[in-house]
C-alpha atoms as a PDB file:
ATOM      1  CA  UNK A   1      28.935  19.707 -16.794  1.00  0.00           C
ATOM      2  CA  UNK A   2      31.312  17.322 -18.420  1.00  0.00           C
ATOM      3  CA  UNK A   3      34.473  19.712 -17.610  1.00  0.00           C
ATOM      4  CA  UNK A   4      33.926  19.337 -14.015  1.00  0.00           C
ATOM      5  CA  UNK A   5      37.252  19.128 -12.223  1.00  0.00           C
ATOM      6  CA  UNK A   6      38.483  15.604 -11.361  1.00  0.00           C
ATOM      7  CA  UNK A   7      38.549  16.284  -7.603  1.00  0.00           C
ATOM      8  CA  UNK A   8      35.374  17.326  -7.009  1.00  0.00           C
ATOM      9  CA  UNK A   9      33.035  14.962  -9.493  1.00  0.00           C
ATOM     10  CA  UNK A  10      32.541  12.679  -7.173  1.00  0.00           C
ATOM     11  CA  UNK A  11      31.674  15.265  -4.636  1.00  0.00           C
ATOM     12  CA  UNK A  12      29.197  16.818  -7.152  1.00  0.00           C
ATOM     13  CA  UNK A  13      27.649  13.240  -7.393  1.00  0.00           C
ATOM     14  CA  UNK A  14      26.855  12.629  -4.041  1.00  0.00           C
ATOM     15  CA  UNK A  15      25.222  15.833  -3.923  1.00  0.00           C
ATOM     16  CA  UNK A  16      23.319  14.867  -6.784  1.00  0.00           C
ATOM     17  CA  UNK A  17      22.617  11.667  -5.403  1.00  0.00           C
ATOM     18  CA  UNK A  18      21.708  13.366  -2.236  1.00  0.00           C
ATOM     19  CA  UNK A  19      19.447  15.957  -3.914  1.00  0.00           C
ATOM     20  CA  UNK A  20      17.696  13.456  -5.989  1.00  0.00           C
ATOM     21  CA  UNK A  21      17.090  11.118  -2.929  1.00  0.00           C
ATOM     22  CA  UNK A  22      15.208  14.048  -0.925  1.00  0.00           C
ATOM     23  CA  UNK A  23      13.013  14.608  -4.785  1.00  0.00           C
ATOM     24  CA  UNK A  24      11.912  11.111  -4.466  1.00  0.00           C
ATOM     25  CA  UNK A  25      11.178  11.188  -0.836  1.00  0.00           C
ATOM     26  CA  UNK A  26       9.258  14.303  -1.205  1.00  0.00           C
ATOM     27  CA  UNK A  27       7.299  13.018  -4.501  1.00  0.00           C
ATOM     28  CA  UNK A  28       6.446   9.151  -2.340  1.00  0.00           C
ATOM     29  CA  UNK A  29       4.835  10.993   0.130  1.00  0.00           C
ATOM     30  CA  UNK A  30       2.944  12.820  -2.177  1.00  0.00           C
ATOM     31  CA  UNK A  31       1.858   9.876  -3.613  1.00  0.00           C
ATOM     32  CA  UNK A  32       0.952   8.169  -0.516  1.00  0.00           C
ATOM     33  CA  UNK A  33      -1.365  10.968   0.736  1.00  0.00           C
ATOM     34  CA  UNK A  34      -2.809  10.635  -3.294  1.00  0.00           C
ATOM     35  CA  UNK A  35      -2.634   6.819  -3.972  1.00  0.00           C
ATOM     36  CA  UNK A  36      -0.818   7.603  -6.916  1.00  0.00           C
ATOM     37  CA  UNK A  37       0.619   4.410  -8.283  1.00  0.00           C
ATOM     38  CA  UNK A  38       4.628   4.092  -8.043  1.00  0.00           C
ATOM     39  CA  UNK A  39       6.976   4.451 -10.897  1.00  0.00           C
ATOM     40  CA  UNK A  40       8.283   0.994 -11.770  1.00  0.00           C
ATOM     41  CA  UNK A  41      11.412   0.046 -14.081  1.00  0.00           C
ATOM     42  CA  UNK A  42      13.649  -2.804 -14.126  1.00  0.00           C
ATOM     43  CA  UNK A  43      16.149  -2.477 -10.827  1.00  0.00           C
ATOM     44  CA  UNK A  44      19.404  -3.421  -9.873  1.00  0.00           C
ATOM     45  CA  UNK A  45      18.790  -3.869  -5.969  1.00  0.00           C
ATOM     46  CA  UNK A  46      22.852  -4.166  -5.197  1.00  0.00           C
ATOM     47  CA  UNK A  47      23.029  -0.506  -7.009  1.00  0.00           C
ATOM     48  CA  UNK A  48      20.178   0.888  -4.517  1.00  0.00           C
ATOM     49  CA  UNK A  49      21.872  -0.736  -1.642  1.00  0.00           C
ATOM     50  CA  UNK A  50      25.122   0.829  -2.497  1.00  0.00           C
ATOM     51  CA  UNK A  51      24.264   4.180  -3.349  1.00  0.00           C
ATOM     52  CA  UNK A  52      21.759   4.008  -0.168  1.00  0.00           C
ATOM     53  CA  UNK A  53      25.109   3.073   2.044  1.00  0.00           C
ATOM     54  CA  UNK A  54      27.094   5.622   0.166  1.00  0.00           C
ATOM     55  CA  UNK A  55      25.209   8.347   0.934  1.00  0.00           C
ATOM     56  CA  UNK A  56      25.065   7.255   4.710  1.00  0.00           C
ATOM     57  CA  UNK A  57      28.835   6.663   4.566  1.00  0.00           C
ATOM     58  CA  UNK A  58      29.952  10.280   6.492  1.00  0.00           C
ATOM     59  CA  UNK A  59      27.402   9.677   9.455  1.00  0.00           C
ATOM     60  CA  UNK A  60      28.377   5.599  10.067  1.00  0.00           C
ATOM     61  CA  UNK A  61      31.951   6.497  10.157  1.00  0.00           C
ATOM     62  CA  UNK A  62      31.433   9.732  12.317  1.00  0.00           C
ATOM     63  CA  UNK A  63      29.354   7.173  14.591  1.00  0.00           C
ATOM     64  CA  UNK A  64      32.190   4.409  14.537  1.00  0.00           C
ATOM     65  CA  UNK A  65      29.713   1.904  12.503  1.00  0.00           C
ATOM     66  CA  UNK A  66      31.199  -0.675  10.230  1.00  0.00           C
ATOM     67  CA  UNK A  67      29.468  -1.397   7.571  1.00  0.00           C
ATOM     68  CA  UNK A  68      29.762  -4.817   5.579  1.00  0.00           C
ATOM     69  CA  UNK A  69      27.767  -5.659   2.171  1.00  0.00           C
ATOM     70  CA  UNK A  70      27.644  -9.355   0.685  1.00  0.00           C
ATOM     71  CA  UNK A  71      26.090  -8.641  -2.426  1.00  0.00           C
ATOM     72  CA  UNK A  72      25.169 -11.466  -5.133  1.00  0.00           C
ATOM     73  CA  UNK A  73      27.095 -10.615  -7.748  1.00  0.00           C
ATOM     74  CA  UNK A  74      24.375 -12.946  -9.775  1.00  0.00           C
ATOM     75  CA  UNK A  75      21.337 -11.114  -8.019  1.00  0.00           C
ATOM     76  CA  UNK A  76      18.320 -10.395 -11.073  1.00  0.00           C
ATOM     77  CA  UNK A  77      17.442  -7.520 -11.982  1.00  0.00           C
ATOM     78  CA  UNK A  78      13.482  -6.908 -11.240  1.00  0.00           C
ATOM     79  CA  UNK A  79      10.753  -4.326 -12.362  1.00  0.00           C
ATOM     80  CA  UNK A  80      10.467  -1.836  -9.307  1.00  0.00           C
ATOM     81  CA  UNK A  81      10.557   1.351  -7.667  1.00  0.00           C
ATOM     82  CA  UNK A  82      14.170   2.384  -7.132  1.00  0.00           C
ATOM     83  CA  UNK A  83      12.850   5.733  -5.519  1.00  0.00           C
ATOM     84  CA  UNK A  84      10.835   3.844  -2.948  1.00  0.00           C
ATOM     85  CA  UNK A  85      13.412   1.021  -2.804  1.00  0.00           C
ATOM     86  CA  UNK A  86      16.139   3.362  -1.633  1.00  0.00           C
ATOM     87  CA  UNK A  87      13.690   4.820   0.696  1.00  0.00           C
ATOM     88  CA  UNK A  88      13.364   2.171   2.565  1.00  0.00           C
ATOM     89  CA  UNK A  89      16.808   0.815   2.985  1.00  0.00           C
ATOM     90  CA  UNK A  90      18.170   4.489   3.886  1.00  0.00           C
ATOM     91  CA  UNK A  91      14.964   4.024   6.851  1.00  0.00           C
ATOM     92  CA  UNK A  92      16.493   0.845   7.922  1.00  0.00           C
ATOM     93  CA  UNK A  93      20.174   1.962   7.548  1.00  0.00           C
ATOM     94  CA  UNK A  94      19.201   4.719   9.604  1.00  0.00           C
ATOM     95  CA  UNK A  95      17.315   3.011  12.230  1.00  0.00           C
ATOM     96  CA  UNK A  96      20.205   0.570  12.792  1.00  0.00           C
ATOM     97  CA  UNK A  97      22.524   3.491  13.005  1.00  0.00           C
ATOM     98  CA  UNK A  98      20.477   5.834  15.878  1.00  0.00           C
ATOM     99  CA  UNK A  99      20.170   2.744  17.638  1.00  0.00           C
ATOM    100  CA  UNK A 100      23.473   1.116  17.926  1.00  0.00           C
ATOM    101  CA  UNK A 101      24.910   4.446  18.213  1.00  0.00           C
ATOM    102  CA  UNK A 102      23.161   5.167  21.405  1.00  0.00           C
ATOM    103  CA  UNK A 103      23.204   2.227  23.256  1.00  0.00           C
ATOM    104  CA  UNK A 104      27.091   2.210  22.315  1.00  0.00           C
ATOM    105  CA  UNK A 105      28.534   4.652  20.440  1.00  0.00           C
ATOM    106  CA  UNK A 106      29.771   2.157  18.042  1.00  0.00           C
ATOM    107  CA  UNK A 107      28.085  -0.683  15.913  1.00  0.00           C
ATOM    108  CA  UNK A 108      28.724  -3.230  12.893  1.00  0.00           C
ATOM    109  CA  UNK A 109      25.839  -3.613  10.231  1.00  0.00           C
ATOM    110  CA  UNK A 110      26.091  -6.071   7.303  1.00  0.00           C
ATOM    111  CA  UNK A 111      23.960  -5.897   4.704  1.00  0.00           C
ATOM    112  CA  UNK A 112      23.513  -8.956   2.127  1.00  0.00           C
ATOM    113  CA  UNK A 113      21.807  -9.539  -0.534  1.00  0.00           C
ATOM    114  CA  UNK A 114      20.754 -13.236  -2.541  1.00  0.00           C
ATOM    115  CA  UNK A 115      18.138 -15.256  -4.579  1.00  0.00           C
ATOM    116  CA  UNK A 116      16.606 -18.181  -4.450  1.00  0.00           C
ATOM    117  CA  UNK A 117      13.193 -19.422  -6.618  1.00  0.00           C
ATOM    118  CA  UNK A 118      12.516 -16.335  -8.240  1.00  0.00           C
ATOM    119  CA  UNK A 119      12.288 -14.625  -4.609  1.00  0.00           C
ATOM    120  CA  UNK A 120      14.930 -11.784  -3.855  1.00  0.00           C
ATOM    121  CA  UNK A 121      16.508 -11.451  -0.002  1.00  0.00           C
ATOM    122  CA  UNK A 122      17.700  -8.705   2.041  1.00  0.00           C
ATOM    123  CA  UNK A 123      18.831  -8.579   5.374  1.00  0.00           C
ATOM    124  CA  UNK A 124      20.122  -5.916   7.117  1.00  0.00           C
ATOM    125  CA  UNK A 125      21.851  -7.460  10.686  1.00  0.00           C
ATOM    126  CA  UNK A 126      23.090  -4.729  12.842  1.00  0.00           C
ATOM    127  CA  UNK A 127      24.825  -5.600  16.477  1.00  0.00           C
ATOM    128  CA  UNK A 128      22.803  -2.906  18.589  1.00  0.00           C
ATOM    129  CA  UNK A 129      20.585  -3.681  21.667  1.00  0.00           C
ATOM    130  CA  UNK A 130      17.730  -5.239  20.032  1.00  0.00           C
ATOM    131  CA  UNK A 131      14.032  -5.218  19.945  1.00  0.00           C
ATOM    132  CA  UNK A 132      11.668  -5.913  22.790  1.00  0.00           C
ATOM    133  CA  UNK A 133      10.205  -9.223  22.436  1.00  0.00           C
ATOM    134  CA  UNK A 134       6.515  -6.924  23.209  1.00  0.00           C
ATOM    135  CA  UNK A 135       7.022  -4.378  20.966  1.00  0.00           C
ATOM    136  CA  UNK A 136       8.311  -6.800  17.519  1.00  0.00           C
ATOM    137  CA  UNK A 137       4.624  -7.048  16.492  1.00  0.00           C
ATOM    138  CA  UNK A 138       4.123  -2.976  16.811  1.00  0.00           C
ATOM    139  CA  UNK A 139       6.684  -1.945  15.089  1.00  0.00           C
ATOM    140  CA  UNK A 140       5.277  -1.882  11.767  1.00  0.00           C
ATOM    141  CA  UNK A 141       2.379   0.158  13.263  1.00  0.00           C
ATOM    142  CA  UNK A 142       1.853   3.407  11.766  1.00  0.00           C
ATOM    143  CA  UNK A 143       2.563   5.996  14.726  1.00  0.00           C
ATOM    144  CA  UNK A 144       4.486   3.475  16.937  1.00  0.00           C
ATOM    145  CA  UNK A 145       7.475   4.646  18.287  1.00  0.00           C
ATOM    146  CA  UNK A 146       9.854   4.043  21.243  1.00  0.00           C
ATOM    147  CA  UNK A 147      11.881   7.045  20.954  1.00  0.00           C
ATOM    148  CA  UNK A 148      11.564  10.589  23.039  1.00  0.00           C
ATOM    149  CA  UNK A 149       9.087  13.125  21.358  1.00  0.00           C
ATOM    150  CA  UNK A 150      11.188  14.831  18.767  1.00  0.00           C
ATOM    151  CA  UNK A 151      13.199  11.963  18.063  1.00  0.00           C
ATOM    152  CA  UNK A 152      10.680  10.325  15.331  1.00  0.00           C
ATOM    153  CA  UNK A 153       7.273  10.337  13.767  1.00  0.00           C
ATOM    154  CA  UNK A 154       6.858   6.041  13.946  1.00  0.00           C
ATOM    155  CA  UNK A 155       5.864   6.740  10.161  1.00  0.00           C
ATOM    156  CA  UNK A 156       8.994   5.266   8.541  1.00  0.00           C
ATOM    157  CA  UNK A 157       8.626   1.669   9.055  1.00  0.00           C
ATOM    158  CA  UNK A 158       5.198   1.413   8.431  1.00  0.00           C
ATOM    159  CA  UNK A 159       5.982   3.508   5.306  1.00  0.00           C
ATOM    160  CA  UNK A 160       8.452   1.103   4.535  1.00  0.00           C
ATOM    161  CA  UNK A 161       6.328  -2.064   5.326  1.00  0.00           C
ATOM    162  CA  UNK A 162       3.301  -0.481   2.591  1.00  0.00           C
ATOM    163  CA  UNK A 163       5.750   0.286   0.204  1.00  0.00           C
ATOM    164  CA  UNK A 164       7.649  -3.526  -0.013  1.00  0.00           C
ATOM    165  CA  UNK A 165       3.787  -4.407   0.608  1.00  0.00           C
ATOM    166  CA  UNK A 166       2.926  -2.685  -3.049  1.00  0.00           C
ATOM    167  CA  UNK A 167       5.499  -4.523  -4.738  1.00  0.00           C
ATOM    168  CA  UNK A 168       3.989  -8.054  -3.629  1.00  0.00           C
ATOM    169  CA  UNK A 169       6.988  -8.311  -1.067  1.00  0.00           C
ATOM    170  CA  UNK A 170       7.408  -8.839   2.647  1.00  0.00           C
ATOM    171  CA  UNK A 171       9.314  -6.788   5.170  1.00  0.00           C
ATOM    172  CA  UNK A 172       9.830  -8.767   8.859  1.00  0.00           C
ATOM    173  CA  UNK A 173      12.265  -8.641  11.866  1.00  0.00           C
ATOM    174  CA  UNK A 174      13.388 -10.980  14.363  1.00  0.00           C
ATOM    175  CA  UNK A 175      15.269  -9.933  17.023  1.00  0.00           C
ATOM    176  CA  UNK A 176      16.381 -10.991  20.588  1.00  0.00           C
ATOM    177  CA  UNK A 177      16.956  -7.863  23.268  1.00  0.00           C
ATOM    178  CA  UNK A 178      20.623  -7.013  23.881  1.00  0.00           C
ATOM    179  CA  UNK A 179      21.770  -9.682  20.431  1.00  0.00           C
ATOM    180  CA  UNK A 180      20.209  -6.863  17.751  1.00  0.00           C
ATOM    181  CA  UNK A 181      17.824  -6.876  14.909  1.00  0.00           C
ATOM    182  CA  UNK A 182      18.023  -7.897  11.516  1.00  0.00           C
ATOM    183  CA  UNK A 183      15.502  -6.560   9.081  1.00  0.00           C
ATOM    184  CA  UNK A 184      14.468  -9.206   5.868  1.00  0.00           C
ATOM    185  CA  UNK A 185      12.886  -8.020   2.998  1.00  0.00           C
ATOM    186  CA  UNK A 186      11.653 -10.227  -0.330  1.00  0.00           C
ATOM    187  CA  UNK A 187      10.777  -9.202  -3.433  1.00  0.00           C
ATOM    188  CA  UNK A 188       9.552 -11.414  -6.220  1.00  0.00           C
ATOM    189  CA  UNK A 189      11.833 -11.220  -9.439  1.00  0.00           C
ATOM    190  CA  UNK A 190       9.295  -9.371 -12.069  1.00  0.00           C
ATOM    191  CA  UNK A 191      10.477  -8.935 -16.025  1.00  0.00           C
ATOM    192  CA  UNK A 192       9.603  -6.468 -17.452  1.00  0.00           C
ATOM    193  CA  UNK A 193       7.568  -8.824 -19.750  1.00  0.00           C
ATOM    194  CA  UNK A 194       5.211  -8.869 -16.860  1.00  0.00           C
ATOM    195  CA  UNK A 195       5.449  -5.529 -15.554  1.00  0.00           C
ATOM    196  CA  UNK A 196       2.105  -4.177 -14.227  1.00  0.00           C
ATOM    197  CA  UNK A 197       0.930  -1.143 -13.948  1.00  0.00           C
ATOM    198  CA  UNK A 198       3.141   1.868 -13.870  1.00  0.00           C
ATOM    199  CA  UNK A 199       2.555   5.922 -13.556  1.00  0.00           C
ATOM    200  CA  UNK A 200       5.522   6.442 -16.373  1.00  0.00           C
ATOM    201  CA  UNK A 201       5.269   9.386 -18.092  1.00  0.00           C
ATOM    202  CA  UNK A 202       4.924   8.966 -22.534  1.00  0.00           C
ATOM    203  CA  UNK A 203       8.660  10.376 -22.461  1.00  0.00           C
ATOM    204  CA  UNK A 204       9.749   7.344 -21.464  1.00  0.00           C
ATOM    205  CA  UNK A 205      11.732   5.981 -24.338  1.00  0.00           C
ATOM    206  CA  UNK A 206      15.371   6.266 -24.558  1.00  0.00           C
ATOM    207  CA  UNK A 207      15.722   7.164 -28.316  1.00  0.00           C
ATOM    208  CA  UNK A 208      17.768   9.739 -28.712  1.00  0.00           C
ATOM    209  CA  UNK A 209      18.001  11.653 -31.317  1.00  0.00           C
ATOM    210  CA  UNK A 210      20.571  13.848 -32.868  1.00  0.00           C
ATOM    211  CA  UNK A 211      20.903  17.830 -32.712  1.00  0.00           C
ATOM    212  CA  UNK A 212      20.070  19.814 -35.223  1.00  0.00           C
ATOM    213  CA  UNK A 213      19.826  23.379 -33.372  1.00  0.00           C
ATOM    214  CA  UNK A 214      16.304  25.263 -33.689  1.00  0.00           C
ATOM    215  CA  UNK A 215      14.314  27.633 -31.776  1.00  0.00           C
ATOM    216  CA  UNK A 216      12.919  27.299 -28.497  1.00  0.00           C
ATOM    217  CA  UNK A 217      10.295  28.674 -26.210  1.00  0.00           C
ATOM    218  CA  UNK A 218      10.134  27.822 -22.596  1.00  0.00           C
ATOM    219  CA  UNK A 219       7.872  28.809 -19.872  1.00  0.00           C
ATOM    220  CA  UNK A 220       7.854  28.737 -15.902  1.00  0.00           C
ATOM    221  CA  UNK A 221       7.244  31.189 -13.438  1.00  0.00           C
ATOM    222  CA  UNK A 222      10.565  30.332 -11.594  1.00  0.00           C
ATOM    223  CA  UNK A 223      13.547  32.288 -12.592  1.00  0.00           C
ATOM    224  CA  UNK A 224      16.547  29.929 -11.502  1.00  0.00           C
ATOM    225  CA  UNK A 225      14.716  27.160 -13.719  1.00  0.00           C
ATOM    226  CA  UNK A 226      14.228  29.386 -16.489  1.00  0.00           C
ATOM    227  CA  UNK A 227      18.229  30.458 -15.919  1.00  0.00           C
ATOM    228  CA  UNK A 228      19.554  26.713 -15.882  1.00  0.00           C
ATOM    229  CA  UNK A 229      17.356  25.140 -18.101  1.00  0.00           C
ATOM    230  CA  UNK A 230      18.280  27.995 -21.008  1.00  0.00           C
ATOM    231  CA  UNK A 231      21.895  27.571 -20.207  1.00  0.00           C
ATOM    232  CA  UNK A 232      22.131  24.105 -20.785  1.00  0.00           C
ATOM    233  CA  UNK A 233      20.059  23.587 -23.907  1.00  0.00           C
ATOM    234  CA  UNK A 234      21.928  27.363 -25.126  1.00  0.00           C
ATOM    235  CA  UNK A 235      25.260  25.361 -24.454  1.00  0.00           C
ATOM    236  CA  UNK A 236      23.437  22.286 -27.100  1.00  0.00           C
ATOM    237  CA  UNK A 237      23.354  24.405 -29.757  1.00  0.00           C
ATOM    238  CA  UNK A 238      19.843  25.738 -29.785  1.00  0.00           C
ATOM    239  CA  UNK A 239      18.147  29.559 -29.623  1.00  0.00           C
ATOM    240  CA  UNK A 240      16.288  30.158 -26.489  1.00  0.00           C
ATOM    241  CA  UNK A 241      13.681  32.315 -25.575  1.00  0.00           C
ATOM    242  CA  UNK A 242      11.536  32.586 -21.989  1.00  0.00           C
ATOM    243  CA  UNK A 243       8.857  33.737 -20.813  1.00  0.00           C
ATOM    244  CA  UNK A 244       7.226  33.894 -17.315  1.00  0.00           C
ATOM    245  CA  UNK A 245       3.675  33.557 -17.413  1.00  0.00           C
ATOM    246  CA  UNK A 246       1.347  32.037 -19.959  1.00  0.00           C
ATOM    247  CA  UNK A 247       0.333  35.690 -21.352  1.00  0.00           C
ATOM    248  CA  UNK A 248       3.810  36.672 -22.250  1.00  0.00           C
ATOM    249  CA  UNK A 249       4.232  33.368 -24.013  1.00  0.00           C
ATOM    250  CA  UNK A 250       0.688  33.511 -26.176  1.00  0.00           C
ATOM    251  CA  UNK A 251       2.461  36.742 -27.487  1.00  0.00           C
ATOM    252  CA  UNK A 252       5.654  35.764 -28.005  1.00  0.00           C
ATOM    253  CA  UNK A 253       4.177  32.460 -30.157  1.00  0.00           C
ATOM    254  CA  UNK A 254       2.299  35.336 -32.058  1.00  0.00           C
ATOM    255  CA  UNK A 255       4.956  37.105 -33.424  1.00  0.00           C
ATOM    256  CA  UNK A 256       7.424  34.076 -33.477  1.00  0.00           C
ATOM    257  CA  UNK A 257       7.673  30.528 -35.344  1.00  0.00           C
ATOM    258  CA  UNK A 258       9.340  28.141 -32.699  1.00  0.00           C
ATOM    259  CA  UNK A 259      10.845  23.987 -33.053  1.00  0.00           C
ATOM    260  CA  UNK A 260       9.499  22.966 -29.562  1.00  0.00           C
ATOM    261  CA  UNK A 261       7.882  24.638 -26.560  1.00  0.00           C
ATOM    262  CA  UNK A 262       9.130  23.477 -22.749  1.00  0.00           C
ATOM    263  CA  UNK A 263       6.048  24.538 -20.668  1.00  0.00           C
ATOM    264  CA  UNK A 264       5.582  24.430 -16.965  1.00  0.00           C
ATOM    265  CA  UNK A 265       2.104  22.948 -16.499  1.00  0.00           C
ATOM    266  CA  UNK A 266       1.432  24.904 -13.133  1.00  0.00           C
ATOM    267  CA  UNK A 267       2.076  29.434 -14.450  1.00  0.00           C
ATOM    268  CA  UNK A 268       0.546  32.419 -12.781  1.00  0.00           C
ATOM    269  CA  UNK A 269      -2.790  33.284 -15.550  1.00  0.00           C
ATOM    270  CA  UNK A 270      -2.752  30.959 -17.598  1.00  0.00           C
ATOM    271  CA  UNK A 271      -1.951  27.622 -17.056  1.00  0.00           C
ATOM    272  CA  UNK A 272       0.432  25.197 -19.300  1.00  0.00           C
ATOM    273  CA  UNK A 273      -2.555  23.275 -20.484  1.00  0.00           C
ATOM    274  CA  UNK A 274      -4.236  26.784 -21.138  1.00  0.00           C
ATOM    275  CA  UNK A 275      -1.442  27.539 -23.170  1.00  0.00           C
ATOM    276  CA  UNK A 276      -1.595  24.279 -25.283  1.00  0.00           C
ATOM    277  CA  UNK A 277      -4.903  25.009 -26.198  1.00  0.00           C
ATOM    278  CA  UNK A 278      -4.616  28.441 -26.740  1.00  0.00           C
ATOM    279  CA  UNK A 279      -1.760  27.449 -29.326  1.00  0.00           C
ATOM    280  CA  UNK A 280      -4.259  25.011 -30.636  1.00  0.00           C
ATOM    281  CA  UNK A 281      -6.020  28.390 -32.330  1.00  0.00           C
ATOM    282  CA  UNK A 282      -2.524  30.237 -33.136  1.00  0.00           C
ATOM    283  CA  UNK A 283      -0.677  27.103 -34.419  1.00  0.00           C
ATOM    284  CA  UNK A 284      -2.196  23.487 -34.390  1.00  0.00           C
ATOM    285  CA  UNK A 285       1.204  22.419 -35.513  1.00  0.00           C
ATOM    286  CA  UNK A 286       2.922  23.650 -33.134  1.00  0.00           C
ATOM    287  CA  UNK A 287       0.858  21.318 -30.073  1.00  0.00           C
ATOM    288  CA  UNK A 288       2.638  18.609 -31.300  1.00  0.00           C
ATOM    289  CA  UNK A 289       5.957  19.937 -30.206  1.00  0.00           C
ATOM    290  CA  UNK A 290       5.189  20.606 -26.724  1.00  0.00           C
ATOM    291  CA  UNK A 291       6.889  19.080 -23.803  1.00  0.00           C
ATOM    292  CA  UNK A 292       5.466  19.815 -20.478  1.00  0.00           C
ATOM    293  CA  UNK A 293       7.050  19.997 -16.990  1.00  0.00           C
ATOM    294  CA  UNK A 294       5.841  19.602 -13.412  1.00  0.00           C
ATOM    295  CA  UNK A 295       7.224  19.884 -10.617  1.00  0.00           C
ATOM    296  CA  UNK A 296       4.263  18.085  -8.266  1.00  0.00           C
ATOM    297  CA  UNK A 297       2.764  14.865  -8.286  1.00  0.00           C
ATOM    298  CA  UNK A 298       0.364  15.018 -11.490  1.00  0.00           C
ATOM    299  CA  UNK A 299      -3.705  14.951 -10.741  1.00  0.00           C
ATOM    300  CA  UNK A 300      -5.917  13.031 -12.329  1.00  0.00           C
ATOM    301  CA  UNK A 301      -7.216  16.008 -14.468  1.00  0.00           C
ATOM    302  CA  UNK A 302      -4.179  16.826 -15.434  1.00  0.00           C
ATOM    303  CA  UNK A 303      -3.559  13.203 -16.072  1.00  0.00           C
ATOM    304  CA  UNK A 304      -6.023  12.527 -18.336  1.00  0.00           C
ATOM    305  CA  UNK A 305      -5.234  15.178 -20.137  1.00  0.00           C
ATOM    306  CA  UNK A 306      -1.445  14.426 -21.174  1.00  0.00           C
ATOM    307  CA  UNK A 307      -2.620  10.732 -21.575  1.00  0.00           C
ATOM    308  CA  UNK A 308      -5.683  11.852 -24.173  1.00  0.00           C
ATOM    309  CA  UNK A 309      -3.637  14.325 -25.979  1.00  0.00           C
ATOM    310  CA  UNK A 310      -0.385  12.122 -25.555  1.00  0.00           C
ATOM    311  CA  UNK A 311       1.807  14.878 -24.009  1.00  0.00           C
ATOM    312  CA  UNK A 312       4.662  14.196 -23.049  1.00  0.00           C
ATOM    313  CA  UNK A 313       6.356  15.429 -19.734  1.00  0.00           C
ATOM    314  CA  UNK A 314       9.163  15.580 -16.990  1.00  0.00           C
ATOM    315  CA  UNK A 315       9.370  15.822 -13.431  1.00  0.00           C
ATOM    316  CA  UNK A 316      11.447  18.331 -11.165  1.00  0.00           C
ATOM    317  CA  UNK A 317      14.127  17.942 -10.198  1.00  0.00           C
ATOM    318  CA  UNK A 318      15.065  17.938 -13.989  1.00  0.00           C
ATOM    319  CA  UNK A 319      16.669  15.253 -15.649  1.00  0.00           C
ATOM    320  CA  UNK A 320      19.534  16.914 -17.745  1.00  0.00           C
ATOM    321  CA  UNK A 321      20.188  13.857 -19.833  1.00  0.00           C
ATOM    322  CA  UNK A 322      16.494  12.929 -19.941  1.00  0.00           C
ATOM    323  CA  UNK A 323      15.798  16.397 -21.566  1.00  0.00           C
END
């Protein structure tokens, strides 16, 4: 909403923030347990570090934690994952935190950022009791933890260490016991002239294009999506109709001539991709104005199918502007 009032917007964007952090979590482990490849796009790493200490902010002050950034105002931009990025600076951040604040109740991180021969740098320096000189080559081990059961899995730095691993990076301490740790991470500086391969979705583009109004059809079987998502594109200027299932929505295309369909790819019955081909028979125009919507990493079935028939699609949590 662009009426929001002034003292609360930037409330309403940290939840937002917040909310779209946990999305991106949730859809990288996903990935990881498919070997899906990650979503890559030129990134600004200062932005991730800042939003990543920003959303952190209530819990360092509530744990007396001073946080310091030295961020190259000249830093380059570079073709990565800003999901996975942020994922593993809020691990770090986080580590740093539980650790300083127990052995102290207080703490000072700095965070910096620089770049030097096409290579990016990252440290994160935090004053807390340190890292055994045994345990600095475990760390990174997937399981390896020196916390009380309950307290962690041992899964987030060796998350972390794949993930920089992916994007031809390295992740490394050093650390003395009682002088803290500081965590370095380097990323090569990609354009996206020599971006590699990336899971982005055909929607990609940023044209935009202007309204013109016109009748819509969308489908999902979830009834606060099918609320919020008719809302906004009502408030646009466009007529919209729902349906629930892919059944109702083969009947209502029957009857009705609609502009564009929004289709959940995953309905009770029929399926979204049912539904496209079904409309195939009714309406071979019509597949051509089709935008799907998932809410779970996509399979390679499903895929290959949005590739071959050039589909295009969005991801839950939605993307208002995107849409």
């Amino acid at each position: 909403q662009k009426d929001l009032p002034v003292e609360i917007q930037k409330d309403v964007e940290i939840i937002h923030e917040g909310a779209q952090r946990v999305a991106d979590i949730i859809k990288r482990l996903l990935s990881f347990a498919r070997q899906h490849k990650p979503q890559r796009s030129l990134t600004d790493i200062n932005e991730i570090i800042e939003n990543s200490t920003a959303l952190r902010k209530y819990s360092l002050v509530t744990s007396n934690i001073e946080v310091t950034t030295t961020l190259d105002p000249d830093l380059p931009q570079t073709v990565a994952d800003a999901g996975q990025l942020q994922q593993v600076f809020m691990n770090i951040i986080i580590n740093a935190e539980t650790e300083m604040k127990k052995a102290r109740g207080r703490g000072r991180l700095t965070v910096k950022t620089g770049h030097k021969d096409g290579i990016i740098k990252i440290s994160f320096q935090d004053d807390g009791p340190g890292i055994a000189e045994e345990n600095l080559e475990k760390i990174f081990n997937p399981f390896f933890t020196t916390r009380e059961v309950g307290e962690g899995t041992g899964l987030g730095l060796s998350l972390s260490y794949g993930i920089i691993a992916e994007h031809n990076g390295k992740l490394y301490v050093k650390s003395r016991p009682g002088e803290g740790a500081t965590f370095f991470i380097e990323l090569p500086v990609i354009d996206e002239e020599n971006k590699t391969a990336s899971a982005s979705s055909p929607d990609d583009g940023k044209e935009r294009v202007d309204k013109t109004g016109g009748r819509i059809l969308m489908m999902d079987d979830e009834p606060t999506v099918l609320s919020l998502i008719s809302r906004i594109i009502s408030r646009e200027g466009y007529r919209v109709e729902t349906a629930s299932c892919g059944e109702d929505a083969i009947e209502l295309i029957k009857k009705n001539s609609y502009d564009l369909v929004l289709s959940d790819i995953k309905l009770p019955g029929l399926s979204g991709i049912d539904v496209y081909r079904e409309i195939g028979r009714i309406d071979p125009s019509l597949q051509n104005r089709i935008i799907f919507i998932t809410g779970d990493v996509i399979g390679s079935d499903t895929a290959d199918f949005l590739n071959s028939n050039r589909a295009p699609y969005i991801t839950k949590p939605i993307d208002i502007a995107r849409l």
